[in-house]
Structures are given as structure tokens and as C-alpha cells.
Protein backbone atom coordinates (compact mmCIF):
# COMPACT_ATOMS: atom_id res chain seq x y z
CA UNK A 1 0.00 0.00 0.00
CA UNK A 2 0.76 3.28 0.36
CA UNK A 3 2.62 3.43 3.68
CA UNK A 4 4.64 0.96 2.83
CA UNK A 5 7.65 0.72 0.44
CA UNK A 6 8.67 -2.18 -1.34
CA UNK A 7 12.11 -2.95 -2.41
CA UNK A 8 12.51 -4.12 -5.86
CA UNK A 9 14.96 -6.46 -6.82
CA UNK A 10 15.67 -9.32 -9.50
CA UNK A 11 13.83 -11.80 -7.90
CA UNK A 12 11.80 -10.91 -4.69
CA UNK A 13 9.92 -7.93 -3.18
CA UNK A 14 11.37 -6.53 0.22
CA UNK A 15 8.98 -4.57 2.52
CA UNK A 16 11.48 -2.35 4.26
CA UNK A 17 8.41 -2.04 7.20
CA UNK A 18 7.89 -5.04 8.24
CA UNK A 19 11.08 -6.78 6.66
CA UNK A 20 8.57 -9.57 5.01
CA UNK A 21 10.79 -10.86 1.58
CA UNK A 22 8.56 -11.84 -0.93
CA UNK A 23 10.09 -14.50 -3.58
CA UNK A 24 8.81 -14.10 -7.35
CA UNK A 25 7.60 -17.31 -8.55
């Protein structure tokens, strides 16, 4: 969402808030 920021890289998502890494699939 708004409030939070995500982190793009090559291959995950990084919210910088909560520190959750997301993995692209």
C-alpha cells in the first residue's frame, strides 16, 4: 500500500516495514 515501500529487486519484493521478503515465482 501506500505506507509501505517495497524494495525491488531481480527476484523478490522486500517490505522495508515489516522486513517480510517476498520471492517471485
Amino acid at each position: 500500500g501506500k505506507g509501505t515501500y517495497m524494495s525491488e529487486h531481480k527476484d523478490r519484493n522486500t517490505c522495508g516495514k515489516c522486513g517480510l521478503t517476498e520471492f517471485k515465482q
